[in-house]
C-alpha atoms as a PDB file:
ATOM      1  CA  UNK A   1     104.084  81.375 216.167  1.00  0.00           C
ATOM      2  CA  UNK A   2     107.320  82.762 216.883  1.00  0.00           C
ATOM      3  CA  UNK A   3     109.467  80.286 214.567  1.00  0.00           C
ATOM      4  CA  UNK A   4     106.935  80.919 211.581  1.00  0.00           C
ATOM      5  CA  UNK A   5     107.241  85.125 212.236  1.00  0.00           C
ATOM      6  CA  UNK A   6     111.520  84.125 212.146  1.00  0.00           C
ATOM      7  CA  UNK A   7     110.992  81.642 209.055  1.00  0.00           C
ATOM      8  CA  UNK A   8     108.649  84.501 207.099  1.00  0.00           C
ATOM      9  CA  UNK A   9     111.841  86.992 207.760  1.00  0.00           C
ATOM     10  CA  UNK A  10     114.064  84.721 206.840  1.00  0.00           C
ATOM     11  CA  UNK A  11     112.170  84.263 203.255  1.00  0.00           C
ATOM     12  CA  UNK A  12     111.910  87.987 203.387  1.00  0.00           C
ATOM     13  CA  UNK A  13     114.987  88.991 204.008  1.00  0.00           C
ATOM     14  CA  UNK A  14     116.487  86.466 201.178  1.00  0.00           C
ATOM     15  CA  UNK A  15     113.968  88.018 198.646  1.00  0.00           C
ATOM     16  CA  UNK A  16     115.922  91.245 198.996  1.00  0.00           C
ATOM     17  CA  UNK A  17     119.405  89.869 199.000  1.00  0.00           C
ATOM     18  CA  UNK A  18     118.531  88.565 195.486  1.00  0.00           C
ATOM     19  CA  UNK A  19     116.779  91.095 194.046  1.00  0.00           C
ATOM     20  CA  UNK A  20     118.378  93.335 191.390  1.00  0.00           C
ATOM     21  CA  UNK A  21     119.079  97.268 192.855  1.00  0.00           C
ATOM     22  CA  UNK A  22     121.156  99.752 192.481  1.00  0.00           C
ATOM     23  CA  UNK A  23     122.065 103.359 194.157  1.00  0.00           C
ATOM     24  CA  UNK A  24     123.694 106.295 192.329  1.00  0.00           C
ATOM     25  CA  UNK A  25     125.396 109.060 193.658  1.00  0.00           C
ATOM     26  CA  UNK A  26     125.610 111.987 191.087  1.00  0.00           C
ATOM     27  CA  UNK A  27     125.606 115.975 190.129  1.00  0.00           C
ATOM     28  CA  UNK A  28     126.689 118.748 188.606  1.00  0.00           C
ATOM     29  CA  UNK A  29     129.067 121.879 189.235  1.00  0.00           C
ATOM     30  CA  UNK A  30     128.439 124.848 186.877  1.00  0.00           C
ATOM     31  CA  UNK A  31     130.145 127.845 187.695  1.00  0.00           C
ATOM     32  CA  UNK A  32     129.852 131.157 185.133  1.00  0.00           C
ATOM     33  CA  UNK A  33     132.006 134.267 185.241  1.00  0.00           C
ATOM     34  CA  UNK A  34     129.678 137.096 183.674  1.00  0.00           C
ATOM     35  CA  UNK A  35     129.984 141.504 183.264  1.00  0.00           C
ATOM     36  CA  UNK A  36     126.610 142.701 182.395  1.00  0.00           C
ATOM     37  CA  UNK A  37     126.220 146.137 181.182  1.00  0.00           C
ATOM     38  CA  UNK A  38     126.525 148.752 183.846  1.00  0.00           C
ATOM     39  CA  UNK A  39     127.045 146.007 186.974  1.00  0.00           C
ATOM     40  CA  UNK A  40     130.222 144.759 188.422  1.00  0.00           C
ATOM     41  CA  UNK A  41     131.975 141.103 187.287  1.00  0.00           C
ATOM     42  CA  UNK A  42     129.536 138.563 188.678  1.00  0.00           C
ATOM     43  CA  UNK A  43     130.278 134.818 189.113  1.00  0.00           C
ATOM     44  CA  UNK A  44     127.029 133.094 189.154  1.00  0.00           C
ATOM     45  CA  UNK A  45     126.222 128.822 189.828  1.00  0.00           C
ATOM     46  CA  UNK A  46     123.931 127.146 187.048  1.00  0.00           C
ATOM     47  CA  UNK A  47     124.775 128.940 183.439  1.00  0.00           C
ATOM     48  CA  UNK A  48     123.908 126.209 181.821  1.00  0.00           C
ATOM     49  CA  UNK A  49     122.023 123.717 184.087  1.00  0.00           C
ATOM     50  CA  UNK A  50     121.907 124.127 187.984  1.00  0.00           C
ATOM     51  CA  UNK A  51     124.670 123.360 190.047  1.00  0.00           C
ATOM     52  CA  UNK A  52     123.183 120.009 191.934  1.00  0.00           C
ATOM     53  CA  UNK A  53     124.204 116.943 193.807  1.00  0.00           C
ATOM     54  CA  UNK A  54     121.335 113.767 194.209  1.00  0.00           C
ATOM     55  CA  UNK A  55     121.097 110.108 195.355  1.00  0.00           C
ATOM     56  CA  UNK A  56     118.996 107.843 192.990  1.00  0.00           C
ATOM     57  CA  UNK A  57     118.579 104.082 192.528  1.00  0.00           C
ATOM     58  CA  UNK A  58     116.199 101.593 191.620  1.00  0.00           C
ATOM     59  CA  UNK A  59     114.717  98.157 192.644  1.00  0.00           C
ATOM     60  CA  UNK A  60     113.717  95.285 189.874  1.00  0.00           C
ATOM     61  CA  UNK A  61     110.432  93.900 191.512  1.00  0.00           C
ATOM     62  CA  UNK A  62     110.363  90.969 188.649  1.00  0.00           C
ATOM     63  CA  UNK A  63     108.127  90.922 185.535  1.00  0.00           C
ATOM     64  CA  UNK A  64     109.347  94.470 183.996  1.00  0.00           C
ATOM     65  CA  UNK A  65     108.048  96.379 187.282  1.00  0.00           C
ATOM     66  CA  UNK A  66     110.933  98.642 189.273  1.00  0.00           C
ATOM     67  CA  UNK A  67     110.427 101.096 192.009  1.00  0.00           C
ATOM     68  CA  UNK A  68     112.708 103.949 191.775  1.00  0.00           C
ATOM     69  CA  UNK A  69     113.559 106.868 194.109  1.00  0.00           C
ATOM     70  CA  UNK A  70     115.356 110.074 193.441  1.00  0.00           C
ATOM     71  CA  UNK A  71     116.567 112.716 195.812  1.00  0.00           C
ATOM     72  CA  UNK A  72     118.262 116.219 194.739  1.00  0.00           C
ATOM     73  CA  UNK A  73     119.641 119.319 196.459  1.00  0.00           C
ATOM     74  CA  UNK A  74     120.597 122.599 193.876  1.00  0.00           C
ATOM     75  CA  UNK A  75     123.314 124.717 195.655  1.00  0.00           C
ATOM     76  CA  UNK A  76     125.159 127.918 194.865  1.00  0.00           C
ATOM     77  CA  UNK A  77     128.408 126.722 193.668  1.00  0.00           C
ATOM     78  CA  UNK A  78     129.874 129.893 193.970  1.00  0.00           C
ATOM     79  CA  UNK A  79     129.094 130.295 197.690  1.00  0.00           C
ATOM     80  CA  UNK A  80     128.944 126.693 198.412  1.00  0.00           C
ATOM     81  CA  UNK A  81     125.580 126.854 200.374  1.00  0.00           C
ATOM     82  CA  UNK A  82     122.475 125.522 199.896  1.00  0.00           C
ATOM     83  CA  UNK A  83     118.410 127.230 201.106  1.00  0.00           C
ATOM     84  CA  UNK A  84     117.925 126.660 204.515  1.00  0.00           C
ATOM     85  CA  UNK A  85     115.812 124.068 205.140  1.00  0.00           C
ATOM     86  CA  UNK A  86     114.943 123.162 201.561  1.00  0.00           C
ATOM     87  CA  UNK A  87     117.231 119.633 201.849  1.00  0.00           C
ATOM     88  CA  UNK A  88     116.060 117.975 198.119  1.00  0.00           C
ATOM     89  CA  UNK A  89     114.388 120.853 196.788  1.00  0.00           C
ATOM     90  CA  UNK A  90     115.077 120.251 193.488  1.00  0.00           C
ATOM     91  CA  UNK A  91     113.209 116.659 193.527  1.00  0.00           C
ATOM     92  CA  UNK A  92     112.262 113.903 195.883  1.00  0.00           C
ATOM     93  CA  UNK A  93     110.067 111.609 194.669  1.00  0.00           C
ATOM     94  CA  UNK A  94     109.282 107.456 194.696  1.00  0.00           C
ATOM     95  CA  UNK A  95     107.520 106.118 192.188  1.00  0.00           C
ATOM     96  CA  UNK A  96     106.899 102.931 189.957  1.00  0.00           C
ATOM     97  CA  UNK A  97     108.125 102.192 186.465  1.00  0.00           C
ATOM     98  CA  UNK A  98     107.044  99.498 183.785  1.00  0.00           C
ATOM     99  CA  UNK A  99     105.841  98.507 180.333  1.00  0.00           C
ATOM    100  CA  UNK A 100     102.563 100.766 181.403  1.00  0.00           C
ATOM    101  CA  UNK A 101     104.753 103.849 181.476  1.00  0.00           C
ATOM    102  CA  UNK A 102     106.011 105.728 184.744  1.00  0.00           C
ATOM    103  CA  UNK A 103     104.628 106.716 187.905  1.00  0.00           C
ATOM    104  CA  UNK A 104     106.113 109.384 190.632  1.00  0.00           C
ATOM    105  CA  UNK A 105     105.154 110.689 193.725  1.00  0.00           C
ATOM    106  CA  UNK A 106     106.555 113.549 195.687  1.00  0.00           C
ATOM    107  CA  UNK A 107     108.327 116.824 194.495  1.00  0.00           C
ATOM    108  CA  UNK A 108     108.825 116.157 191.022  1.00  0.00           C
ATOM    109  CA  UNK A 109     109.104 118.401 187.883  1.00  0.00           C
ATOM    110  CA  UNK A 110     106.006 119.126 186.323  1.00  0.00           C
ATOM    111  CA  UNK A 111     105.025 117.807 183.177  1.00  0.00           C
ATOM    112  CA  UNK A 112     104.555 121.820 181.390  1.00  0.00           C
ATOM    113  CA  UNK A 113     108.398 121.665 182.825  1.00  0.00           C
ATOM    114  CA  UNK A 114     109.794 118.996 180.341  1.00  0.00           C
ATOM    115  CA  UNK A 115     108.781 120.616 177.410  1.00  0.00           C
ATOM    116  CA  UNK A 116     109.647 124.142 178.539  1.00  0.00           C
ATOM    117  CA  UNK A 117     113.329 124.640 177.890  1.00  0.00           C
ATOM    118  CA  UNK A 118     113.667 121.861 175.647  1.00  0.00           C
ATOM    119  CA  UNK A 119     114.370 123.536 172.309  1.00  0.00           C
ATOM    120  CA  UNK A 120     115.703 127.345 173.894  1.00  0.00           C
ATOM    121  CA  UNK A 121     118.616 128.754 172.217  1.00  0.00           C
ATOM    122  CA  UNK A 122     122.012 128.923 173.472  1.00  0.00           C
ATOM    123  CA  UNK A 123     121.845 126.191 175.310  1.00  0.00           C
ATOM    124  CA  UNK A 124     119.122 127.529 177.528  1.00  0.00           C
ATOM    125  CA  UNK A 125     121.660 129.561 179.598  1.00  0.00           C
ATOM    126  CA  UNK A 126     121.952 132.240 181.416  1.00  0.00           C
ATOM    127  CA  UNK A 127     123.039 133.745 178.036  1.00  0.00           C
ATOM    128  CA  UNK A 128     120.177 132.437 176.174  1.00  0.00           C
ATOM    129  CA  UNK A 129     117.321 135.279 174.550  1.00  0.00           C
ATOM    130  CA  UNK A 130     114.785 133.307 176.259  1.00  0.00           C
ATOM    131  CA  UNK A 131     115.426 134.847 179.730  1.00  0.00           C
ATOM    132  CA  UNK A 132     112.901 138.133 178.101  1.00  0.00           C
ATOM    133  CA  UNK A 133     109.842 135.574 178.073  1.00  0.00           C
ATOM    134  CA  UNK A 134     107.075 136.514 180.590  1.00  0.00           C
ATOM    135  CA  UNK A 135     106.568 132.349 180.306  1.00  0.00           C
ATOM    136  CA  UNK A 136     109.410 131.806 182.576  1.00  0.00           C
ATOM    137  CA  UNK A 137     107.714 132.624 185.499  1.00  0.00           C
ATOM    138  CA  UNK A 138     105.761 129.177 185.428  1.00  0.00           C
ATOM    139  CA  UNK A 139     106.030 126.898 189.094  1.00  0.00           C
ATOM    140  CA  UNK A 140     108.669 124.435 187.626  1.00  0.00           C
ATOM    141  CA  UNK A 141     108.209 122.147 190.833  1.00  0.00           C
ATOM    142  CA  UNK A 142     105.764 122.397 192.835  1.00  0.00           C
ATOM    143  CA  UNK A 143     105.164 120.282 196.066  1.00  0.00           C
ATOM    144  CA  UNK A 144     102.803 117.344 196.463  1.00  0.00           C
ATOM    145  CA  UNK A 145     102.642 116.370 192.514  1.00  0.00           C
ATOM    146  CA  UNK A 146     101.651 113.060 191.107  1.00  0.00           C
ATOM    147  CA  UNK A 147     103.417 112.127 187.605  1.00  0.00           C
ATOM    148  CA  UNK A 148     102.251 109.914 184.872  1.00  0.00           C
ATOM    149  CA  UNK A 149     104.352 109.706 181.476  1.00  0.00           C
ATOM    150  CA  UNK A 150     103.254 106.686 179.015  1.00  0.00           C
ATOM    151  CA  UNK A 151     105.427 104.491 177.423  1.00  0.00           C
ATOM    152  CA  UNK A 152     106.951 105.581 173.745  1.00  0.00           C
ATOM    153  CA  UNK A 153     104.898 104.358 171.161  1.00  0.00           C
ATOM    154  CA  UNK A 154     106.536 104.913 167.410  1.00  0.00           C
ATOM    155  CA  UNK A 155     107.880 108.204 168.634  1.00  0.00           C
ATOM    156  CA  UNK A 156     104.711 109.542 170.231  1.00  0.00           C
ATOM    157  CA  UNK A 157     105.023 109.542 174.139  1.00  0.00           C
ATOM    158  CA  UNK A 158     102.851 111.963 176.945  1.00  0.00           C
ATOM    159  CA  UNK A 159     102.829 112.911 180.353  1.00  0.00           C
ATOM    160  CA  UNK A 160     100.594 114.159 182.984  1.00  0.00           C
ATOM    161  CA  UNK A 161     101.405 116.002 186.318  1.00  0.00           C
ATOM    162  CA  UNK A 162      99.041 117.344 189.243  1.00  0.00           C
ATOM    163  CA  UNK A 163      99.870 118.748 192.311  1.00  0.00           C
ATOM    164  CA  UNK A 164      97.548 118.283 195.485  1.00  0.00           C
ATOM    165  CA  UNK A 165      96.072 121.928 196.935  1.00  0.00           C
ATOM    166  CA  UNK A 166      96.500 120.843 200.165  1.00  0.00           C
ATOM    167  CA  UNK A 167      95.959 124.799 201.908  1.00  0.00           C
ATOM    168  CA  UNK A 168      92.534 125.230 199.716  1.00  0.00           C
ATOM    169  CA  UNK A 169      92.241 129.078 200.817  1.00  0.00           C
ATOM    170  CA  UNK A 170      95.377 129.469 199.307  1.00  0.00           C
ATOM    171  CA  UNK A 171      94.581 126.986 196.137  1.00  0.00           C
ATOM    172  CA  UNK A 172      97.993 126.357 195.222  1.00  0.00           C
ATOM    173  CA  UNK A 173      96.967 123.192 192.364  1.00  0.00           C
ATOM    174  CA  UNK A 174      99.096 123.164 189.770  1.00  0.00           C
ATOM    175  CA  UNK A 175      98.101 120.571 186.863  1.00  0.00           C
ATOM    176  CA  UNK A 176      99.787 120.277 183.426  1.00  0.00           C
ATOM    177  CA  UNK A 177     100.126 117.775 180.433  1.00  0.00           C
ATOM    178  CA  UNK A 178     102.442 117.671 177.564  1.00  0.00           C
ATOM    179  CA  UNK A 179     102.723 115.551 174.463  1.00  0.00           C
ATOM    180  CA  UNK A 180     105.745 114.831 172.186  1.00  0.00           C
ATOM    181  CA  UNK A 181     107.240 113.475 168.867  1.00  0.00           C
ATOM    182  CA  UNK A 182     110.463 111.713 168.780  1.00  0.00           C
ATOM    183  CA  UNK A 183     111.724 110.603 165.180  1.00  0.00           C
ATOM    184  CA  UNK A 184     114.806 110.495 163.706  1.00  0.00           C
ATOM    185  CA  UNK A 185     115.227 114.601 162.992  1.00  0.00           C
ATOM    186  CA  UNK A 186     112.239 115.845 164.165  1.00  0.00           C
ATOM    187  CA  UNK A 187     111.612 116.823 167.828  1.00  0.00           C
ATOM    188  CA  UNK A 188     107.633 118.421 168.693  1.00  0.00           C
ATOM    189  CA  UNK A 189     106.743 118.962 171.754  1.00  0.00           C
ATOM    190  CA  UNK A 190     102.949 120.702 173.355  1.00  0.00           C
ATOM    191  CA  UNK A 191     102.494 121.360 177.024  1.00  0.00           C
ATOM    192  CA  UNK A 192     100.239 123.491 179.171  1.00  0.00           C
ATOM    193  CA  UNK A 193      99.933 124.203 182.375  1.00  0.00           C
ATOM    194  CA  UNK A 194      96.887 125.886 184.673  1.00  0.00           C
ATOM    195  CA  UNK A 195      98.715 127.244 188.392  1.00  0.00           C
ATOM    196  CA  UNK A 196      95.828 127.730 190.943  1.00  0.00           C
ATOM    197  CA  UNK A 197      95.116 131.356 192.430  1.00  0.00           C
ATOM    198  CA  UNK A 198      98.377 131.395 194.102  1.00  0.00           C
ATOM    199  CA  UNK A 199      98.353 135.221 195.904  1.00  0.00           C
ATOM    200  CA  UNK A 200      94.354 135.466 195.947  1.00  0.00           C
ATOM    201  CA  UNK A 201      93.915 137.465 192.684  1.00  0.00           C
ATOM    202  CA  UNK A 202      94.506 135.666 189.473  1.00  0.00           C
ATOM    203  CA  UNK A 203      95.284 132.206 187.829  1.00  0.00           C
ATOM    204  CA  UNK A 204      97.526 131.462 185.838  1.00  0.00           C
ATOM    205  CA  UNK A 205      98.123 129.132 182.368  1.00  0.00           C
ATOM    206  CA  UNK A 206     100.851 128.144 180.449  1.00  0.00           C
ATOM    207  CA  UNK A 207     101.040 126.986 176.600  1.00  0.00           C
ATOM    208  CA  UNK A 208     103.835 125.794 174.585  1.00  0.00           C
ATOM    209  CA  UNK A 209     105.029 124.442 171.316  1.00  0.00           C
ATOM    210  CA  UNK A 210     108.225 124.008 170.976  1.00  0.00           C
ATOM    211  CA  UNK A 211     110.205 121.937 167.745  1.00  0.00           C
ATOM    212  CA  UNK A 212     113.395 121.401 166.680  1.00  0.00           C
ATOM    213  CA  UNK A 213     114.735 119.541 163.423  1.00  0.00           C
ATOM    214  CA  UNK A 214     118.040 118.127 162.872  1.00  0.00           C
ATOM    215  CA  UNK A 215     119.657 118.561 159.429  1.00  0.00           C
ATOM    216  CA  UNK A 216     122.903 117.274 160.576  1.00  0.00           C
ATOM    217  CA  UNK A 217     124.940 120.140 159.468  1.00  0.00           C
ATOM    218  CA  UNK A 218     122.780 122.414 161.812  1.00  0.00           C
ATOM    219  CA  UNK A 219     119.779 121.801 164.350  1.00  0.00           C
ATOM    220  CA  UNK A 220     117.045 124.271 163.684  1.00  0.00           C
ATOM    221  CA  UNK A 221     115.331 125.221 167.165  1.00  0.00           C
ATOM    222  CA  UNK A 222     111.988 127.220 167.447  1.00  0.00           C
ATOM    223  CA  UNK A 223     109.380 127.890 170.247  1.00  0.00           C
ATOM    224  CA  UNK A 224     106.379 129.608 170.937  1.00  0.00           C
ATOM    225  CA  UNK A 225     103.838 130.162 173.819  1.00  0.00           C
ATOM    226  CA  UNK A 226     101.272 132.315 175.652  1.00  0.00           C
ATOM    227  CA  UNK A 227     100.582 133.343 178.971  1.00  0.00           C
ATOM    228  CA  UNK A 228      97.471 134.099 180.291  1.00  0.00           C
ATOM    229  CA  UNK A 229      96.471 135.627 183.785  1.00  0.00           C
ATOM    230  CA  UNK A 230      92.801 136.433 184.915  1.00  0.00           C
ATOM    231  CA  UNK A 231      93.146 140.207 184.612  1.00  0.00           C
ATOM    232  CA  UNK A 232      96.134 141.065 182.668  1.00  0.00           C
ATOM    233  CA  UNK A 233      97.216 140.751 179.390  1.00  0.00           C
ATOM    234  CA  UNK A 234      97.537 137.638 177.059  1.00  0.00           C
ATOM    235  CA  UNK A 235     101.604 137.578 176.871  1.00  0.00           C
ATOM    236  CA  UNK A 236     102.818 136.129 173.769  1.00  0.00           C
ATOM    237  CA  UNK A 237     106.617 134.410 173.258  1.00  0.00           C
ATOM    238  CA  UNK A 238     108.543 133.376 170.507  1.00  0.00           C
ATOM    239  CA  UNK A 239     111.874 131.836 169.565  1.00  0.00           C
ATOM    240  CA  UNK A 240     114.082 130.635 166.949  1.00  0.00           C
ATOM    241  CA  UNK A 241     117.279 129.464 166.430  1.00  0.00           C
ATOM    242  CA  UNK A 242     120.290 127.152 165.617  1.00  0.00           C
ATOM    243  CA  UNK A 243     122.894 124.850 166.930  1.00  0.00           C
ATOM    244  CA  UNK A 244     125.475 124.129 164.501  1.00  0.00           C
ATOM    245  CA  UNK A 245     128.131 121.540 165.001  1.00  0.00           C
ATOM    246  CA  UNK A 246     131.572 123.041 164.375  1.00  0.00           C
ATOM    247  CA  UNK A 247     133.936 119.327 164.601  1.00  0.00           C
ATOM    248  CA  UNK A 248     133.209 116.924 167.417  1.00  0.00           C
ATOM    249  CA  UNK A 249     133.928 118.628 170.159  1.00  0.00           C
ATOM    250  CA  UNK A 250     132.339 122.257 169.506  1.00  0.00           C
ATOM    251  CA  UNK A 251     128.780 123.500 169.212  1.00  0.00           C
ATOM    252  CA  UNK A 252     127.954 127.093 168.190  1.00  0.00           C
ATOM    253  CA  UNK A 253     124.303 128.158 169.279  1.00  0.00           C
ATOM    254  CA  UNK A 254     122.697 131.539 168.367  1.00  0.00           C
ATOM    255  CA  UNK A 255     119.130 132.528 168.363  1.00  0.00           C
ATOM    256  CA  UNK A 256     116.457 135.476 168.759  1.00  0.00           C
ATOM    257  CA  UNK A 257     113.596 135.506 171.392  1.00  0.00           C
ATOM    258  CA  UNK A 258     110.780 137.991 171.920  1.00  0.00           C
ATOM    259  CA  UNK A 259     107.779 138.695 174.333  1.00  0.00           C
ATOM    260  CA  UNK A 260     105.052 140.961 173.943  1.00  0.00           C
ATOM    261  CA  UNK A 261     101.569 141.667 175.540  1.00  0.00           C
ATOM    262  CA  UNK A 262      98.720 142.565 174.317  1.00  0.00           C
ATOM    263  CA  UNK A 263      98.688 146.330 173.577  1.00  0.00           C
ATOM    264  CA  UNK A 264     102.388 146.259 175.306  1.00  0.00           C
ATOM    265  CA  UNK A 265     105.624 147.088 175.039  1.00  0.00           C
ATOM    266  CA  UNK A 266     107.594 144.211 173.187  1.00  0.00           C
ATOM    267  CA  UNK A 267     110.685 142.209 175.118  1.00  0.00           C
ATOM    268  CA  UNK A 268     113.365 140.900 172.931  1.00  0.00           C
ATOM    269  CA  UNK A 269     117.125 139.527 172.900  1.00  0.00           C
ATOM    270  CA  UNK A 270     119.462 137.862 171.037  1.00  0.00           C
ATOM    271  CA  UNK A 271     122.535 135.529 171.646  1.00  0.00           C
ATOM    272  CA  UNK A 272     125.380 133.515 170.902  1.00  0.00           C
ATOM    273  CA  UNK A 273     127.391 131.549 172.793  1.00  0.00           C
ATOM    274  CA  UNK A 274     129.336 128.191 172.057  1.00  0.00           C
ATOM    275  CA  UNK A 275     130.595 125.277 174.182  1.00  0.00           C
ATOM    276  CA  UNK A 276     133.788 123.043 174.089  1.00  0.00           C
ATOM    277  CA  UNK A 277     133.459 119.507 175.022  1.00  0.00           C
ATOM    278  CA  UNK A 278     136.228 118.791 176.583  1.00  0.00           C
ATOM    279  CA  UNK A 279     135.414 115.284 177.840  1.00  0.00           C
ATOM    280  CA  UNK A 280     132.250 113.523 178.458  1.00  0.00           C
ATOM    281  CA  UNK A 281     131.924 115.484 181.906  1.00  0.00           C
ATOM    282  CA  UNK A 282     133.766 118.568 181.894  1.00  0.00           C
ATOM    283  CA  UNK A 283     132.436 121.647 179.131  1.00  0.00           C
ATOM    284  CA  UNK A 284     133.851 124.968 178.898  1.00  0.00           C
ATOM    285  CA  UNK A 285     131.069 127.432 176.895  1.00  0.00           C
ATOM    286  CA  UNK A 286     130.923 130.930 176.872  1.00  0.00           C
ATOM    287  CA  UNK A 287     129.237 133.699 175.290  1.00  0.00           C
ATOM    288  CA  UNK A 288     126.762 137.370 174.220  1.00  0.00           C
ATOM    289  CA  UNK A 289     123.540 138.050 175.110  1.00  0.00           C
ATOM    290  CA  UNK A 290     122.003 141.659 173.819  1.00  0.00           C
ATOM    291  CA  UNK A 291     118.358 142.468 175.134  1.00  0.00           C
ATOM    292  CA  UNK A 292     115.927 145.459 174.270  1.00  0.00           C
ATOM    293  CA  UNK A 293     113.192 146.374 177.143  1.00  0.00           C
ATOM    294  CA  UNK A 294     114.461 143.734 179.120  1.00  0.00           C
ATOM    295  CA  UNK A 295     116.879 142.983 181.653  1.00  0.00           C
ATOM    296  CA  UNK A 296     120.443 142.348 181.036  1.00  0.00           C
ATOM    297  CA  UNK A 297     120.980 145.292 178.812  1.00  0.00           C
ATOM    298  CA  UNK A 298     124.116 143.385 177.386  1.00  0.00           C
ATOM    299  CA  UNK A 299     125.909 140.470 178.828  1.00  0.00           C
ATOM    300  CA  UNK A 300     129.304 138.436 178.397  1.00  0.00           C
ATOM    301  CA  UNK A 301     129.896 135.316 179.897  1.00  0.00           C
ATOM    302  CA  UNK A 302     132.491 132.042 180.280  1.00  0.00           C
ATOM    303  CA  UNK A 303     131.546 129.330 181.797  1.00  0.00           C
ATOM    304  CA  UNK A 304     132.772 126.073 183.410  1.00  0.00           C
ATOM    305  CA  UNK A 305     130.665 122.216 183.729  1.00  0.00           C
ATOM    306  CA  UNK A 306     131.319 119.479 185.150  1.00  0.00           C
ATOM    307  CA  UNK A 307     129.102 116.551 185.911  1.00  0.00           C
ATOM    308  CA  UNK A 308     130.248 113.448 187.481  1.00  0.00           C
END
């Protein structure tokens, strides 16, 4: 009994020294120097994407399947501290990839979440109009979620994301589905997303459309959405905008973003901003943002990446 439990670990344990896996340590540092109107200087992590360091790695399990993990703290670069006891709170998740697609458990960014930002103006910074729209108060990532995205067929590709209400007084689900276009120029994207009763008095949902088409001498981008909540107005957002190559290095982004309820007071801003590649890894982008009924009145900003 004993030698067949040593030869079975024996087998076991050579089945992992030859199969193919791999670990990656990796982040980013984004640091951005900003003077809104009426407010001190202000140095603020994530202007462009937030300042985050993760472990992820994967394991081929033969015939096309891999299991895959990923694990990912944000932090305030500018104060170098991260939430107490939120370790990964960005994403941790396990999951399964393979010709059927991809599968992901844990604390994983929800489906309405990929489409969101994906076609925002000025890079979808901190100096980007979008910051007016009422739909970026979505839950990005919730806890508990399950994750399905299919495999790309001639451009056309989907997801599907759900996250278990496991407090039902509180009913906290949060379930959301997006689908997408990927050809040559063109970029559409539809998502929605329904958030449970989260504080006992209304639900939320989420729609977008979002688009973007390449013309090589300039990107158009455009978005546009609604927000409903049981009780309050239907909030409706809108974007549009560009980002035009200026050389190799250098992108100059501008575009013009509004919000408005229903028998409300319209939201709007507009920006520009542009961003110097400077290598692969390091970008230096900076920037104006000018908002009406909304909050920064005015904004300038310079800004440093760096993702290794």
């Amino acid at each position: 009994m004993k030698k067949s439990l040593i030869a079975l670990a024996v087998l076991a344990s050579a089945g992992v020294a030859q199969a193919q896996s791999s670990v990656q340590l990796y982040g980013i540092v984004d640091l951005v120097v900003h003077k809104d109107k009426g407010v001190s200087a202000m140095m603020t992590s994530g202007g462009v994407s937030g300042s985050r360091w993760g472990m992820k790695g994967s394991e081929d399990l033969g015939g096309g399947l891999k299991a895959n993990f990923l694990l990912e703290q944000g932090f305030s670069a500018d104060a170098g501290t991260a939430g107490a006891g939120t370790q990964f709170a960005r994403q941790s998740y396990v999951g399964l990839s393979g010709g059927f697609g991809e599968v992901k458990l844990g604390k994983i960014w929800t489906a309405y979440d990929d489409i969101s930002g994906a076609t925002n103006p000025v890079f979808d910074s901190v100096l980007a109009p979008t910051g007016v729209w009422a739909s970026s108060g979505y839950q990005a990532n919730p806890n508990n979620g399950f994750y399905y995205a299919t495999p790309a067929m001639g451009g056309l590709s989907g997801a599907f994301s759900y996250n278990l209400d496991e407090n039902s007084a509180a009913k906290t689900n949060v379930m959301a589905f997006h689908a997408k276009y990927e050809g040559g120029p063109v970029f559409v994207g539809f998502a929605y997303q329904n958030e449970g009763d989260v504080v006992g008095t209304n639900d939320k949902k989420f729609t977008r459309l979002n688009g973007s088409y390449d013309l090589g001498m300039a990107k158009i981008l455009a978005g546009y959405g609604k927000v409903s909540m049981t009780g309050a107005a239907t909030v409706t957002d809108m974007s549009i905008g560009a980002d035009i190559p200026l050389g190799s290095s250098m992108v100059l982004s501008a575009g013009y973003a509004s919000s408005k309820p229903n028998g409300g007071v319209k939201a709007s801003g507009f920006g520009v901003g542009v961003a110097y590649l400077m290598s692969k890894r390091t970008t230096v982008y900076g920037g104006f943002l000018d908002t009406k009924n909304a909050g920064p009145d005015s904004r300038f900003g310079v800004g440093l990446k760096h993702t290794f």
